[in-house]
Every structure is written in structure tokens, then in C-alpha cells.
Protein backbone atom coordinates (compact mmCIF):
# COMPACT_ATOMS: atom_id res chain seq x y z
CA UNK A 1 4.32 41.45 -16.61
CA UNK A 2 3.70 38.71 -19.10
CA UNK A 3 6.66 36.75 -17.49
CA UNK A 4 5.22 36.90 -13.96
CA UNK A 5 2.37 35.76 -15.24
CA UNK A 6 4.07 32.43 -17.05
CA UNK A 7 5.87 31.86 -13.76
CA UNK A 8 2.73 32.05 -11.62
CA UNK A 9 1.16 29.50 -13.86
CA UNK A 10 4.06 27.11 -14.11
CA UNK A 11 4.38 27.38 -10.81
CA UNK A 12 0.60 26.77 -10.05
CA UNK A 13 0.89 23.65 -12.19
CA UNK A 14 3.40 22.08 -10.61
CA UNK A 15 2.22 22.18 -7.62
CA UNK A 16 -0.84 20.54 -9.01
CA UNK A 17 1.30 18.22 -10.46
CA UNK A 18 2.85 17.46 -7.62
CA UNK A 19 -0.41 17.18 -5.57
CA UNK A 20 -1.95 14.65 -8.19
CA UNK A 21 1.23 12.29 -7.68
CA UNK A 22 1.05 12.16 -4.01
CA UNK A 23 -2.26 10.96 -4.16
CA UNK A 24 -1.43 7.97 -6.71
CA UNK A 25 -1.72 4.51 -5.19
CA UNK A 26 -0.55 1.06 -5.81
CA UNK A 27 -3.11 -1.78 -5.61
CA UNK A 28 -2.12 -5.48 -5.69
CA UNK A 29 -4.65 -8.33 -5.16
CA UNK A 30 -3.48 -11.06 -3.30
CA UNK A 31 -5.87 -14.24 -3.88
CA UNK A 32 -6.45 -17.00 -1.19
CA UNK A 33 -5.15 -19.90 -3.27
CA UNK A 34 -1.28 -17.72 -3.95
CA UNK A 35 -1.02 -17.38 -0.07
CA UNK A 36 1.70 -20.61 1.00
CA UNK A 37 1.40 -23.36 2.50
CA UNK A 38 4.10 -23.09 5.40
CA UNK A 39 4.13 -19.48 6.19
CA UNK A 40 7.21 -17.70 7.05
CA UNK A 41 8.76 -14.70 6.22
CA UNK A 42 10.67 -16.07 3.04
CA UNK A 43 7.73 -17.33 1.57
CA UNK A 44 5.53 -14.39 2.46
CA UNK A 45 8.23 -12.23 1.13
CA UNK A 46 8.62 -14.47 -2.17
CA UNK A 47 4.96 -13.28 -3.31
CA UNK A 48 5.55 -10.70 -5.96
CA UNK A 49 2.32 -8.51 -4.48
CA UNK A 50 4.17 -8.36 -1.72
CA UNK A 51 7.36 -7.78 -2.90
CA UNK A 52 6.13 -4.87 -5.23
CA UNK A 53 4.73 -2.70 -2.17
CA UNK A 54 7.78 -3.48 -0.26
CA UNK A 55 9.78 -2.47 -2.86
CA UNK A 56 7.49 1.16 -3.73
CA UNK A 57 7.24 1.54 0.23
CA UNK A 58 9.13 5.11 1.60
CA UNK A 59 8.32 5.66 5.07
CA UNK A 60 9.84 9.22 4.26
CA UNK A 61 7.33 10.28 1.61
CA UNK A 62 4.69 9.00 4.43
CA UNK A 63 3.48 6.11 2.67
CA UNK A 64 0.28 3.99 4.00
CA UNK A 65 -0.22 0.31 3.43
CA UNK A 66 -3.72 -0.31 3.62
CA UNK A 67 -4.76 -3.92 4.04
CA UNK A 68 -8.17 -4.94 2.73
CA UNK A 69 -9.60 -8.22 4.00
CA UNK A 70 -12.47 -10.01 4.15
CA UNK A 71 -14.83 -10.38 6.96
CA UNK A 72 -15.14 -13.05 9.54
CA UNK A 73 -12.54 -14.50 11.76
CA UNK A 74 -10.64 -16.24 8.85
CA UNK A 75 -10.03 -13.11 6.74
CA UNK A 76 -8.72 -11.05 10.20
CA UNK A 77 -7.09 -13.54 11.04
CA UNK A 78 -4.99 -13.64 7.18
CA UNK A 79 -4.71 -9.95 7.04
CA UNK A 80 -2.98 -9.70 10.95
CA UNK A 81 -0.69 -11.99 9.53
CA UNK A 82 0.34 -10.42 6.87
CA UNK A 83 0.34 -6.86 8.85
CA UNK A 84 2.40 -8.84 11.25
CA UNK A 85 5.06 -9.97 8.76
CA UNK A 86 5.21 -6.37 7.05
CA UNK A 87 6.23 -5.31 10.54
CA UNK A 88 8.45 -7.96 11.00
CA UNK A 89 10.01 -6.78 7.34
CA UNK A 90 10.89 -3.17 8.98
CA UNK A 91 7.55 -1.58 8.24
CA UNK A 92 7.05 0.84 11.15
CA UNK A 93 3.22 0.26 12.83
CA UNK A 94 1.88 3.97 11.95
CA UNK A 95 2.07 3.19 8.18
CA UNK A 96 -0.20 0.02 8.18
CA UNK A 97 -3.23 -0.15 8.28
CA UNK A 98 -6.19 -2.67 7.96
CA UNK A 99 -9.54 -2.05 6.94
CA UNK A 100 -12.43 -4.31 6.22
CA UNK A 101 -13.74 -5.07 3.19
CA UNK A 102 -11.39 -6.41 0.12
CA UNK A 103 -14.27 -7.32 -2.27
CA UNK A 104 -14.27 -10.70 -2.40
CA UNK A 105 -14.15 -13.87 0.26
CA UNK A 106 -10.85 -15.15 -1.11
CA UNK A 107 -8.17 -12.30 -1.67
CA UNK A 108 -6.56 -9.72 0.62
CA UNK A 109 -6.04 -6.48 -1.29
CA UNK A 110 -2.92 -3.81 -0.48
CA UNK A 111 -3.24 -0.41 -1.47
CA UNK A 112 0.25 1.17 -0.81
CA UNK A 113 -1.15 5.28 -0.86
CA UNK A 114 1.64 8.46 -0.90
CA UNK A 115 -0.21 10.72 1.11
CA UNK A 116 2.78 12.85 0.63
């Protein structure tokens, strides 16, 4: 009986386990004055925010990439473009996302989330 017991609660803790770790995120802040010049997909792809949620993204584990901008036309306009290129890097449309609000005026903020 005691070893059923042990095995339910290993069992019960993984699962937690695993629950906690599909709700883990990445976050990376990506600041006005680090966005290029001439804009193109090397040079969007050559910032290392980017390049660390591309390189976390699994469209199998049903990852979201959340874009955070700023308000106002300026800020949609910088966060479409990025969306844009992250489709443009293979990023299928039903994992991005954009949502106002990135907590400051100057930055764009990714949150790459494993909703597994």
C-alpha cells in the first residue's frame, strides 16, 4: 500500500512539475535606440532579443510570442513590423500576438509563453 502511495505522489508531482514549466516565459526588452537604422530581415534578425525567442520558439509545444508596444501610431506601427518580420522568419500567424502596453515609450517587449 505504502508503494501506491509513493507512486501516486511522484506521479502527482510531476505533473505539477510539468504544469509549472509550461507556464515559464521568456521576456526580452527591446529598446528604441537598438532597433536599426535600415531595416531588413538580416538586421532585424542580428538583434540578440530577437534571436533568443527565435531560437526558444517551438510551434509544437504551442508557443506564443506576445509583442508589447507602446501606444500611439509610432509604437503600432514598430511592433507590426516586427510581427511582420517574425512571420516572414517562418513564425506561423496563430502564435503571435500583439498587445498594448510595453511599459515604457521607447522599447517593444517579447514575451515568448509555453502554454504547453
Amino acid at each position: 500500500m505504502k508503494q501506491i502511495v509513493s507512486i501516486i505522489v511522484t506521479l502527482c508531482l510531476l505533473l505539477m512539475a510539468r504544469s509549472a514549466l509550461a507556464m515559464e516565459s521568456e521576456e526580452q526588452i527591446i529598446r528604441r535606440s537598438e532597433w536599426p537604422t535600415y531595416v531588413n530581415g538580416s538586421s532585424v534578425s542580428a538583434l540578440p532579443q530577437v534571436r533568443r525567442i527565435l531560437g526558444q520558439f517551438d510551434e509544437n509545444d504551442r508557443m506564443n510570442i506576445i509583442i508589447h508596444y507602446p501606444g500611439g501610431e509610432q509604437g503600432t506601427a514598430w511592433a507590426r513590423q516586427l510581427y511582420d518580420w517574425f512571420i516572414s522568419y517562418g513564425v506561423p500567424i496563430r502564435y503571435l500576438k500583439m498587445e498594448l502596453g510595453s511599459g515604457a515609450a521607447d522599447q517593444l517587449r517579447l514575451v515568448l509563453v509555453n502554454r504547453g
